[in-house]
PDB file of N, CA and C in Angstrom:
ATOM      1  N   UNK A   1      53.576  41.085  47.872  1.00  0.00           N
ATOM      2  CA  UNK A   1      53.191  39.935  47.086  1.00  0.00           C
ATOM      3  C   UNK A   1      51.785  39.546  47.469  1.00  0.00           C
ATOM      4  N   UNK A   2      51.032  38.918  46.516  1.00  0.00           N
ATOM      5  CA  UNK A   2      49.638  39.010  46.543  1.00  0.00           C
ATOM      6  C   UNK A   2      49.570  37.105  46.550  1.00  0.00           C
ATOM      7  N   UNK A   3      49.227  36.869  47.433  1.00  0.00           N
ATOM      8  CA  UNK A   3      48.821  34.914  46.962  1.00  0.00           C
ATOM      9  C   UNK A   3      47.447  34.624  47.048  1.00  0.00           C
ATOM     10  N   UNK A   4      46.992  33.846  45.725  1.00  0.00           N
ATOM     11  CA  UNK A   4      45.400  33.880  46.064  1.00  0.00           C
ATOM     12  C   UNK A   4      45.277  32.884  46.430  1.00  0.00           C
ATOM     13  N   UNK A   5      44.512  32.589  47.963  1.00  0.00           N
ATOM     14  CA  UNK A   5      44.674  31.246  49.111  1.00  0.00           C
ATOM     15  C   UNK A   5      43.649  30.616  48.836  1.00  0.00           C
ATOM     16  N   UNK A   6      42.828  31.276  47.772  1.00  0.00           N
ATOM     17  CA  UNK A   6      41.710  30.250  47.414  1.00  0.00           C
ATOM     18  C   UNK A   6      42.380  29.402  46.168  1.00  0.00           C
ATOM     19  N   UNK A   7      43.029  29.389  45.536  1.00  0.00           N
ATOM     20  CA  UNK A   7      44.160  28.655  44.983  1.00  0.00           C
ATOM     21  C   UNK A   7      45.391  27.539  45.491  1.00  0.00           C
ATOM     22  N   UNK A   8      45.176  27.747  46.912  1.00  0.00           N
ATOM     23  CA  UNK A   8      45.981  27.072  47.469  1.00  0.00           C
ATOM     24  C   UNK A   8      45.584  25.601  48.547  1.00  0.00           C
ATOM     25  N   UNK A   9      46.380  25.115  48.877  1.00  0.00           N
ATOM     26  CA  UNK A   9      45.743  23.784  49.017  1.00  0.00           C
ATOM     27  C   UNK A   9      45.118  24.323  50.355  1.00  0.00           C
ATOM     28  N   UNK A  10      43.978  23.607  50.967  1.00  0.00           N
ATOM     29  CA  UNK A  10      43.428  24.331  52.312  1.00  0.00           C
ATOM     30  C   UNK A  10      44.172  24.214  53.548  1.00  0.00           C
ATOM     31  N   UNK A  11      45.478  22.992  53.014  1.00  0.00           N
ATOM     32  CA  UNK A  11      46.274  22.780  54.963  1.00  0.00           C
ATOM     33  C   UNK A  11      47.358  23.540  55.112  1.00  0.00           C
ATOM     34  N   UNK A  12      47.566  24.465  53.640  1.00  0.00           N
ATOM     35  CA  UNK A  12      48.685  25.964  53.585  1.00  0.00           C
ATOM     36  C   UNK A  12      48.982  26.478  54.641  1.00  0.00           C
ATOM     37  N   UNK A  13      49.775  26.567  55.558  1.00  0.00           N
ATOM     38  CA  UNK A  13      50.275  27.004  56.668  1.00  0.00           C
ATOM     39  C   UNK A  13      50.772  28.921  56.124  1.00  0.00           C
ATOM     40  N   UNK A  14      50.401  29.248  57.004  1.00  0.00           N
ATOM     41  CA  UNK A  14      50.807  30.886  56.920  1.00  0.00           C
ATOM     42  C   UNK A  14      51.667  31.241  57.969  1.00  0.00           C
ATOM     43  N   UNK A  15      52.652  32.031  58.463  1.00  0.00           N
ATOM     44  CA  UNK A  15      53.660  32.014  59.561  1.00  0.00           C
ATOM     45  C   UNK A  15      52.947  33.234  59.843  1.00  0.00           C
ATOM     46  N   UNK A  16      52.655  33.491  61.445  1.00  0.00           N
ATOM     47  CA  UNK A  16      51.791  34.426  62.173  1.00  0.00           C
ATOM     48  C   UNK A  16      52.303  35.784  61.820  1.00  0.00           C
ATOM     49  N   UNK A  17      52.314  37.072  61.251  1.00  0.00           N
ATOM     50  CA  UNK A  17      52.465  37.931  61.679  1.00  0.00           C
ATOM     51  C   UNK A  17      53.891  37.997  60.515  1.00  0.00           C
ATOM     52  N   UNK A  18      53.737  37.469  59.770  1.00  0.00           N
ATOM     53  CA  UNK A  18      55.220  37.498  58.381  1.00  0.00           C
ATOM     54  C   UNK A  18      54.700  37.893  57.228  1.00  0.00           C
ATOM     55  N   UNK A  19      53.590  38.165  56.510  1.00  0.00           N
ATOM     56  CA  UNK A  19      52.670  38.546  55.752  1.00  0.00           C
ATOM     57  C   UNK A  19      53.576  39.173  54.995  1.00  0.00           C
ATOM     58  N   UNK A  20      53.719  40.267  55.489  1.00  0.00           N
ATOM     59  CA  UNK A  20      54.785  41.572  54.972  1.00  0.00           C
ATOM     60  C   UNK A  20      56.113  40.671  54.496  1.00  0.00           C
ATOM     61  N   UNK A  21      56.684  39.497  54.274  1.00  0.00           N
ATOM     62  CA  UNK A  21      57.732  38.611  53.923  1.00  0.00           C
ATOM     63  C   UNK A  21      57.469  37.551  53.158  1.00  0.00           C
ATOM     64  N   UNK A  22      55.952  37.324  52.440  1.00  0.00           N
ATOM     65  CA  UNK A  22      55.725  36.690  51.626  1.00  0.00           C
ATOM     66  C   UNK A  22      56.362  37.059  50.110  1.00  0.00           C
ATOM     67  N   UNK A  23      57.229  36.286  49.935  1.00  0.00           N
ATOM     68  CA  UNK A  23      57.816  36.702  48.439  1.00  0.00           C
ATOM     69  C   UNK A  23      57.479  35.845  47.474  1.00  0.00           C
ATOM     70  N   UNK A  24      56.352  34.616  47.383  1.00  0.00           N
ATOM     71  CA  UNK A  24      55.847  33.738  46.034  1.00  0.00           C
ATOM     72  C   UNK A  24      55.252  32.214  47.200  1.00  0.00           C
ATOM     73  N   UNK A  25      55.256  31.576  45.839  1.00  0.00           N
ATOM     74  CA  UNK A  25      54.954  30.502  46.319  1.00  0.00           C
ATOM     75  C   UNK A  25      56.168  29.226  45.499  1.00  0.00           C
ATOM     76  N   UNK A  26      56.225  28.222  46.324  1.00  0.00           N
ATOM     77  CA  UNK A  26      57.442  27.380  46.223  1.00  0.00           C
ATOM     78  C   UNK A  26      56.332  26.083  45.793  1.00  0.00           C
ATOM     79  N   UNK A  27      56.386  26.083  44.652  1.00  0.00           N
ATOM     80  CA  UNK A  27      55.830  24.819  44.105  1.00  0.00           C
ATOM     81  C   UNK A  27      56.613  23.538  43.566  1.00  0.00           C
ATOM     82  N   UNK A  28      58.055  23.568  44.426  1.00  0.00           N
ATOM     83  CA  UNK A  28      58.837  22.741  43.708  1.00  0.00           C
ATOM     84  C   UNK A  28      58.668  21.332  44.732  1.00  0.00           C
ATOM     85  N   UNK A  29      58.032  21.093  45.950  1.00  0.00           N
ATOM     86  CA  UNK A  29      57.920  19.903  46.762  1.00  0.00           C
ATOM     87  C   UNK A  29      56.056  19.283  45.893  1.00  0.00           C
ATOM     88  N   UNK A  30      55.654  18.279  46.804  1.00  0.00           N
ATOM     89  CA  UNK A  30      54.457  17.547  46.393  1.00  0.00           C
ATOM     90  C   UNK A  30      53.308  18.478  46.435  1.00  0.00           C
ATOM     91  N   UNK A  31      53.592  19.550  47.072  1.00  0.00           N
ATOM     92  CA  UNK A  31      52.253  20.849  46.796  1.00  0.00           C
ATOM     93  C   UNK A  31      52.951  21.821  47.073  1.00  0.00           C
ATOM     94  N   UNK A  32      52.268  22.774  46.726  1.00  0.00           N
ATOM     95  CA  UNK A  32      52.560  24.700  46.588  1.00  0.00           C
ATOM     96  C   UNK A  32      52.466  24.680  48.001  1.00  0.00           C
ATOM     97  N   UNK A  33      53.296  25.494  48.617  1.00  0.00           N
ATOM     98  CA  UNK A  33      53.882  26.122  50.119  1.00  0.00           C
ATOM     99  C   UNK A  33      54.123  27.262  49.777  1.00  0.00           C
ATOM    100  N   UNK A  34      53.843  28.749  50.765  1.00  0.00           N
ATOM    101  CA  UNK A  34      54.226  29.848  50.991  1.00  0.00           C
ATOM    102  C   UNK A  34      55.794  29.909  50.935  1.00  0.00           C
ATOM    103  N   UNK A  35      56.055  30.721  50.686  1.00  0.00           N
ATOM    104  CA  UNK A  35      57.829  30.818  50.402  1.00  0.00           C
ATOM    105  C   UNK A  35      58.241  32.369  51.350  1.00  0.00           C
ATOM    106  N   UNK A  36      58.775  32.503  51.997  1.00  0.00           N
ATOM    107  CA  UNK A  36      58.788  33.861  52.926  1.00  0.00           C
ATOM    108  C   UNK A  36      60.431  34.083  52.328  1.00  0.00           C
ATOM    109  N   UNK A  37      61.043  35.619  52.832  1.00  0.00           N
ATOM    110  CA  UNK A  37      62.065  35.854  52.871  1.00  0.00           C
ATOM    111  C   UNK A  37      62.452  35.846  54.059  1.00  0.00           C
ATOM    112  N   UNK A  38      64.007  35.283  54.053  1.00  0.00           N
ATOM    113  CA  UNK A  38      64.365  35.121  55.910  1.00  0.00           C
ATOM    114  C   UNK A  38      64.844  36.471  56.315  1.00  0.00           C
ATOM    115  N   UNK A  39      65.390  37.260  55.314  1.00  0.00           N
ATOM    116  CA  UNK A  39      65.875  38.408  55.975  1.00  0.00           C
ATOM    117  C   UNK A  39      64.936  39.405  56.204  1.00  0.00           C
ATOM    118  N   UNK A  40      63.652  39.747  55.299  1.00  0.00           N
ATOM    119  CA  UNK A  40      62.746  40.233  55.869  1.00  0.00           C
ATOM    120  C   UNK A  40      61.554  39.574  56.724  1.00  0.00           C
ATOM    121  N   UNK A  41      61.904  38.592  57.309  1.00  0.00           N
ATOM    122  CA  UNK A  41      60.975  37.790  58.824  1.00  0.00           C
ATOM    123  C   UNK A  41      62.122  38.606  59.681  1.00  0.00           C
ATOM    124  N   UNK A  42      62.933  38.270  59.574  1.00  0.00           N
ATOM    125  CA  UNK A  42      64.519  38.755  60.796  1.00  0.00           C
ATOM    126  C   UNK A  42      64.160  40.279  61.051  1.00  0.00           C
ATOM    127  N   UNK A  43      63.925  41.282  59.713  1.00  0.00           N
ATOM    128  CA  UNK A  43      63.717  42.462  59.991  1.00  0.00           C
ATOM    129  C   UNK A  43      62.623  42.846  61.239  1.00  0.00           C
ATOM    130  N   UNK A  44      61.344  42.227  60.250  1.00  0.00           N
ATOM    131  CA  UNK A  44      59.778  41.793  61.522  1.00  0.00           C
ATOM    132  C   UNK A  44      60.265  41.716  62.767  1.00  0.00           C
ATOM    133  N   UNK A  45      60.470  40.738  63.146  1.00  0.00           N
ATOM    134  CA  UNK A  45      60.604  39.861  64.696  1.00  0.00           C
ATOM    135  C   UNK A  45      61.616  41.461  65.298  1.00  0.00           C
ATOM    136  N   UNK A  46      62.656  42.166  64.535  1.00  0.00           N
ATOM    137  CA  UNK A  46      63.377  42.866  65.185  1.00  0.00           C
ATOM    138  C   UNK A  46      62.577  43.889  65.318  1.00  0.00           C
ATOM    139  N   UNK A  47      61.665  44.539  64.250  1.00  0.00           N
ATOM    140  CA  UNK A  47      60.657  45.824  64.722  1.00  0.00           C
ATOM    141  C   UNK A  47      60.017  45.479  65.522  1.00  0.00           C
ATOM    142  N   UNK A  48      59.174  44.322  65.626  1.00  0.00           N
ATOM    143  CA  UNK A  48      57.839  43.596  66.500  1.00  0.00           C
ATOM    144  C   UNK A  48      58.361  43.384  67.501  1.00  0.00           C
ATOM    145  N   UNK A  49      59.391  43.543  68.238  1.00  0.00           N
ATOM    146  CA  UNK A  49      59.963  43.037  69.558  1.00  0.00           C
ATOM    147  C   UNK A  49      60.984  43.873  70.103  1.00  0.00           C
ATOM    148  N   UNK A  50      61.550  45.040  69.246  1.00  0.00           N
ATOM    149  CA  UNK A  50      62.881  45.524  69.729  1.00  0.00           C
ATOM    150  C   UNK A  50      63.920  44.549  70.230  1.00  0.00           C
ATOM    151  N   UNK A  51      64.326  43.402  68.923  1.00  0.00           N
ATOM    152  CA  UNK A  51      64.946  42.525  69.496  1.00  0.00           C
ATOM    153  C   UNK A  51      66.417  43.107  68.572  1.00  0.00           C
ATOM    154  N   UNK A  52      67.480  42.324  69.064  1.00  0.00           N
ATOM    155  CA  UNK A  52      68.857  42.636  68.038  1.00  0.00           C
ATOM    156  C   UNK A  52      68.936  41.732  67.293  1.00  0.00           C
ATOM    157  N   UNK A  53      69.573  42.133  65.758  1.00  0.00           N
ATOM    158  CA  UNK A  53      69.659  40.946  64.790  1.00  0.00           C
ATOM    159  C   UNK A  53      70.220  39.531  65.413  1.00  0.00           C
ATOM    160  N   UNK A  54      70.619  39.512  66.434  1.00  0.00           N
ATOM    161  CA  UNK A  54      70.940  38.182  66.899  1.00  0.00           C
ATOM    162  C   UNK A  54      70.117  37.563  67.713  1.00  0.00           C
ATOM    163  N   UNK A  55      69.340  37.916  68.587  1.00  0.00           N
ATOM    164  CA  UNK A  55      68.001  37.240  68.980  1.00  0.00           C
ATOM    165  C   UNK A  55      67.096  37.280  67.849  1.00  0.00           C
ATOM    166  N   UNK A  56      66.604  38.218  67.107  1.00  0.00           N
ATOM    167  CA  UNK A  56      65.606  37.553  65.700  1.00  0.00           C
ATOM    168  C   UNK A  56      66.050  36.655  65.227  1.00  0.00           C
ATOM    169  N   UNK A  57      67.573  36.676  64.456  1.00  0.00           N
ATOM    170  CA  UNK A  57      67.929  35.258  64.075  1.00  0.00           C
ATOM    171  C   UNK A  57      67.739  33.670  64.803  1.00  0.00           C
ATOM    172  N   UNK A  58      68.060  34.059  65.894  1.00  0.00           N
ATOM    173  CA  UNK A  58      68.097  32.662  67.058  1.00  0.00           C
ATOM    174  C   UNK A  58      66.782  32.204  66.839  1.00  0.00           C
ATOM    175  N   UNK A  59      65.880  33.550  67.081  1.00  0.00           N
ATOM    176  CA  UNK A  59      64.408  33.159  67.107  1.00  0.00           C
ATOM    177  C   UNK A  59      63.725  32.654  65.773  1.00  0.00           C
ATOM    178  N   UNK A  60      64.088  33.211  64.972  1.00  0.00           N
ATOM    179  CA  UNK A  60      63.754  32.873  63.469  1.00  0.00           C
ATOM    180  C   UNK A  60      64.549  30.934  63.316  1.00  0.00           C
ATOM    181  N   UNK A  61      65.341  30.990  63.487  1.00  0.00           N
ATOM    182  CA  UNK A  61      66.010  29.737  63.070  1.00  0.00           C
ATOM    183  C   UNK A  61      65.574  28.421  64.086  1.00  0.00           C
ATOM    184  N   UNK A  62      65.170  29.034  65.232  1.00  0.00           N
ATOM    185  CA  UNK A  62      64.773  27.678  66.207  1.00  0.00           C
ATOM    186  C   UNK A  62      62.961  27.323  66.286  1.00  0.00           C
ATOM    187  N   UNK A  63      62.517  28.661  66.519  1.00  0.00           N
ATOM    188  CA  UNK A  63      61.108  28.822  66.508  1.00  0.00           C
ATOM    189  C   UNK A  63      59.786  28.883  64.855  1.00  0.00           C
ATOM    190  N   UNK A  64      60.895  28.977  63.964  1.00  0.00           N
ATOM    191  CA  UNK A  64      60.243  29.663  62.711  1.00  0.00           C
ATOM    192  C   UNK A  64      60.434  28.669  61.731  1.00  0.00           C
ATOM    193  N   UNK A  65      61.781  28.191  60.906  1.00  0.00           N
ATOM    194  CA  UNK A  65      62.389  27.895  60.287  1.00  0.00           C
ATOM    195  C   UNK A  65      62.332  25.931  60.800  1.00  0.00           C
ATOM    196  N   UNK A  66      62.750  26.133  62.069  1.00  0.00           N
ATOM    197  CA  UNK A  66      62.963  24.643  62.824  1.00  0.00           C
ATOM    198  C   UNK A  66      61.298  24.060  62.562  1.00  0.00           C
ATOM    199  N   UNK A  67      60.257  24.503  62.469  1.00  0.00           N
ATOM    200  CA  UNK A  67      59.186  24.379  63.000  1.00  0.00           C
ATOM    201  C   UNK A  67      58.643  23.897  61.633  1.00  0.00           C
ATOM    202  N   UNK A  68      58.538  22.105  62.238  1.00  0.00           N
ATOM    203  CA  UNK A  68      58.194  21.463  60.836  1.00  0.00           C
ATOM    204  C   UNK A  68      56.405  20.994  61.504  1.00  0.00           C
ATOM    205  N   UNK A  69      55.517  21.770  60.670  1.00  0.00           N
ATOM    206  CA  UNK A  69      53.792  21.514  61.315  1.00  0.00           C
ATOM    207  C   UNK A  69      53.108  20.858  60.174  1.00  0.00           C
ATOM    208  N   UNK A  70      53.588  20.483  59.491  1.00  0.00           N
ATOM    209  CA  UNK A  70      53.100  19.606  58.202  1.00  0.00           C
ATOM    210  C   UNK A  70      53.188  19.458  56.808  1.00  0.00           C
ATOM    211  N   UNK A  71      52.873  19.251  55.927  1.00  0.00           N
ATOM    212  CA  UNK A  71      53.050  19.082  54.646  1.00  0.00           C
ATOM    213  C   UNK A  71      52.837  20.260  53.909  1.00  0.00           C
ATOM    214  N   UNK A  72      51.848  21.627  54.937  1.00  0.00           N
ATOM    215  CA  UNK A  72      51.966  23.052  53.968  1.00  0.00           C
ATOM    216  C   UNK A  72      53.020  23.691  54.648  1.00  0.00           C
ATOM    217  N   UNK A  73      54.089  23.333  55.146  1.00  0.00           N
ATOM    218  CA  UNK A  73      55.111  24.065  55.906  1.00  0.00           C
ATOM    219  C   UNK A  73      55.194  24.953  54.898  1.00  0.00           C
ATOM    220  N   UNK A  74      55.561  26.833  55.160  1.00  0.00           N
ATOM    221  CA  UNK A  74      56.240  27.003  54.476  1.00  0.00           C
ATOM    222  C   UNK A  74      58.027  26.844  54.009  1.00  0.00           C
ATOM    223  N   UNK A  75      58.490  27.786  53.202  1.00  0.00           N
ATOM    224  CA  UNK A  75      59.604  27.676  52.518  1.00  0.00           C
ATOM    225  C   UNK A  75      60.658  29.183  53.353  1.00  0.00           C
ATOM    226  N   UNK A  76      61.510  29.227  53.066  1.00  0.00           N
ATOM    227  CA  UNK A  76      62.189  30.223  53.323  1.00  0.00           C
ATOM    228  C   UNK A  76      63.184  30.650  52.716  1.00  0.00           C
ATOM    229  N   UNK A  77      63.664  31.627  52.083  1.00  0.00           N
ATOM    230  CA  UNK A  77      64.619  32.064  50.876  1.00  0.00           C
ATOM    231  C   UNK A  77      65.445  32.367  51.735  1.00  0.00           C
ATOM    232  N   UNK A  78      66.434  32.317  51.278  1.00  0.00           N
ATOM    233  CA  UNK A  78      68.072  33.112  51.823  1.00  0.00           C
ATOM    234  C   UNK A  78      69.016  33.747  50.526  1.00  0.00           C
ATOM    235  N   UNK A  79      69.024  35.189  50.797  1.00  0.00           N
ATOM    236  CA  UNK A  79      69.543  35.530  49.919  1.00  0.00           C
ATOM    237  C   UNK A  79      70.750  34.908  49.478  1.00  0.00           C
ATOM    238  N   UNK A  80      70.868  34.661  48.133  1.00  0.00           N
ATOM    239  CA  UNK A  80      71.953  34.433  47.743  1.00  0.00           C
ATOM    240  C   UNK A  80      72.076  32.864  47.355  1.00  0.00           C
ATOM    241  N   UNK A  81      71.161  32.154  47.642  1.00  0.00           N
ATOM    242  CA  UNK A  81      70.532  30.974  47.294  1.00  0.00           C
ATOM    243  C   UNK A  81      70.403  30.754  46.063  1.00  0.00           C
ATOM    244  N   UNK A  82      70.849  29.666  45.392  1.00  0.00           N
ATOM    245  CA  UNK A  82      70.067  29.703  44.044  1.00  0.00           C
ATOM    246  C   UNK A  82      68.942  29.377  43.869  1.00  0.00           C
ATOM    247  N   UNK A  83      68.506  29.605  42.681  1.00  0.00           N
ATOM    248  CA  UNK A  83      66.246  29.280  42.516  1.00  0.00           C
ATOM    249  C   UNK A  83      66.885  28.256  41.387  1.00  0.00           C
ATOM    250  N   UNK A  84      66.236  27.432  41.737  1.00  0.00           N
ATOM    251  CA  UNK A  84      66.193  26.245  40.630  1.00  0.00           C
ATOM    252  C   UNK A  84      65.464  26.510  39.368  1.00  0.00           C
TER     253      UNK A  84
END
């Protein structure tokens, strides 16, 4: 997925090293936020670390997901979610 960040508001938060898990942008709060997929961040963190799907998850859900840094927070999909 391609996001053009010169389109985007400038306090857009990007999650370090998830690039490869950008799946759109979530324009449904008071501004456009990055929208990632959780199962491909989970994949990441498990190649990038040789971790097991259960430490990526832990890590994804406490460190990633938990991690509210401001108003460009991004978003995070879960499969199986509905899209409004």
């Amino acid at each position: 997925m391609t996001v053009d960040f010169g389109a985007m508001p400038t306090d857009t938060m990007k999650a370090d090293g998830l690039d490869d898990a950008i799946i759109g942008v979530d324009a449904s709060g008071d501004q456009p936020v990055l929208k990632y997929d959780y199962s491909k961040c989970v994949a990441i963190f498990m190649d990038q670390n040789n971790w097991s799907h259960e430490d990526a998850v832990e890590w994804m859900e406490f460190n990633v997901v938990g991690a509210y840094v401001g108003p460009g927070t991004p978003t995070y999909w879960y499969e199986g979610c509905e899209e409004d």
